[in-house]
Protein backbone atom coordinates (compact mmCIF):
# COMPACT_ATOMS: atom_id res chain seq x y z
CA UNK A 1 8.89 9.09 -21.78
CA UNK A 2 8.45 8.31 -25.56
CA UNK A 3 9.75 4.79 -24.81
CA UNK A 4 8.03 4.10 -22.09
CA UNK A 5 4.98 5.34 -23.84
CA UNK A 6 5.06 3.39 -26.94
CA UNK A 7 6.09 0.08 -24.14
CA UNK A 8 3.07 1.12 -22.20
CA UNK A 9 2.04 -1.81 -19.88
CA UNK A 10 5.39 -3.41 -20.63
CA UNK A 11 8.63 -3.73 -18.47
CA UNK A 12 11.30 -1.21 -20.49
CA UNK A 13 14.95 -2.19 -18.90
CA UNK A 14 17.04 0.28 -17.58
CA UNK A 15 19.36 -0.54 -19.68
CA UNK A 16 17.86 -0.42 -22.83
CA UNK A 17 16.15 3.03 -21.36
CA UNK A 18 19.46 4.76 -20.77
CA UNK A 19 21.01 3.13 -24.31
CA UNK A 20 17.85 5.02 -26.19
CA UNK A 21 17.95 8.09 -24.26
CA UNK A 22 21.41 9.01 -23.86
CA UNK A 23 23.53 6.01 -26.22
CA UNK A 24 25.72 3.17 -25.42
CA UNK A 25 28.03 5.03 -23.26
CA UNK A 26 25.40 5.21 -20.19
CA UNK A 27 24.39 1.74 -21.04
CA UNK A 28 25.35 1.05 -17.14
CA UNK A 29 24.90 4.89 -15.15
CA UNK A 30 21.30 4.11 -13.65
CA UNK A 31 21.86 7.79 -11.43
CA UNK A 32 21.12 9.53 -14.58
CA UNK A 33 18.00 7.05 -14.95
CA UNK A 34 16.76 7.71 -11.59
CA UNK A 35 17.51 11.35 -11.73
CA UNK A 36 15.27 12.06 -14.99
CA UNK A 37 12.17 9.85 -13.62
CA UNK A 38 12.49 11.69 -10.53
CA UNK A 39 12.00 15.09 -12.49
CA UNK A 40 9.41 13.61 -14.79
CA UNK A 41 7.33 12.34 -12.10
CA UNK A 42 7.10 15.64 -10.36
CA UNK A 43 5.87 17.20 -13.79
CA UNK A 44 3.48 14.61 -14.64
CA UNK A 45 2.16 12.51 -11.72
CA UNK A 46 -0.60 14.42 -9.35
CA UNK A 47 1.31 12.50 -6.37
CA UNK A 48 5.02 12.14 -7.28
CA UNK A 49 5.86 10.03 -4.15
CA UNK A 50 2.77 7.47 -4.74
CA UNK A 51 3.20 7.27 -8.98
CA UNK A 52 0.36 5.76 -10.76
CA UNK A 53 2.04 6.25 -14.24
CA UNK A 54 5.49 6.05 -14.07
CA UNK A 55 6.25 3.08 -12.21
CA UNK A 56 9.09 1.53 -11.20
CA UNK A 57 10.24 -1.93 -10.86
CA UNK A 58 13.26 -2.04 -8.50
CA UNK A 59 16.41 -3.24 -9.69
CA UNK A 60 15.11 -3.64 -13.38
CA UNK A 61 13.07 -0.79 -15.00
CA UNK A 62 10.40 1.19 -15.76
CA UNK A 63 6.57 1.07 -17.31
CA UNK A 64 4.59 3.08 -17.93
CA UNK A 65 0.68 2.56 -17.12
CA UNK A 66 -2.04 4.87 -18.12
């Protein structure tokens, strides 16, 4: 969320979102990617299943919009 936060408006990469989160090694696991958004939206969004801050961009990443 940090990231995404500090990137706000901006396209973050999945892969640069999993290499800052959890380190090189999941530089290429997106499941843990779309695993943690899922729980973050469902903390955070009033509507998890229609986000208006954590959106996604299929097949590429992640922005956040506030």
């Amino acid at each position: 969320l940090e990231v995404l936060i500090h990137n706000r408006g901006r396209l973050v990469s999945q892969r640069r979102l999993l290499q800052e989160v959890w380190g090189s090694s999941r530089g290429s696991q997106t499941n843990y990617l779309r695993v943690y958004m899922a729980h973050l939206r469902r903390k955070l969004e009033a509507d998890p299943s229609h986000p208006r801050h954590l959106i996604t961009v299929s097949g590429l990443g992640y922005r956040f919009e506030a």
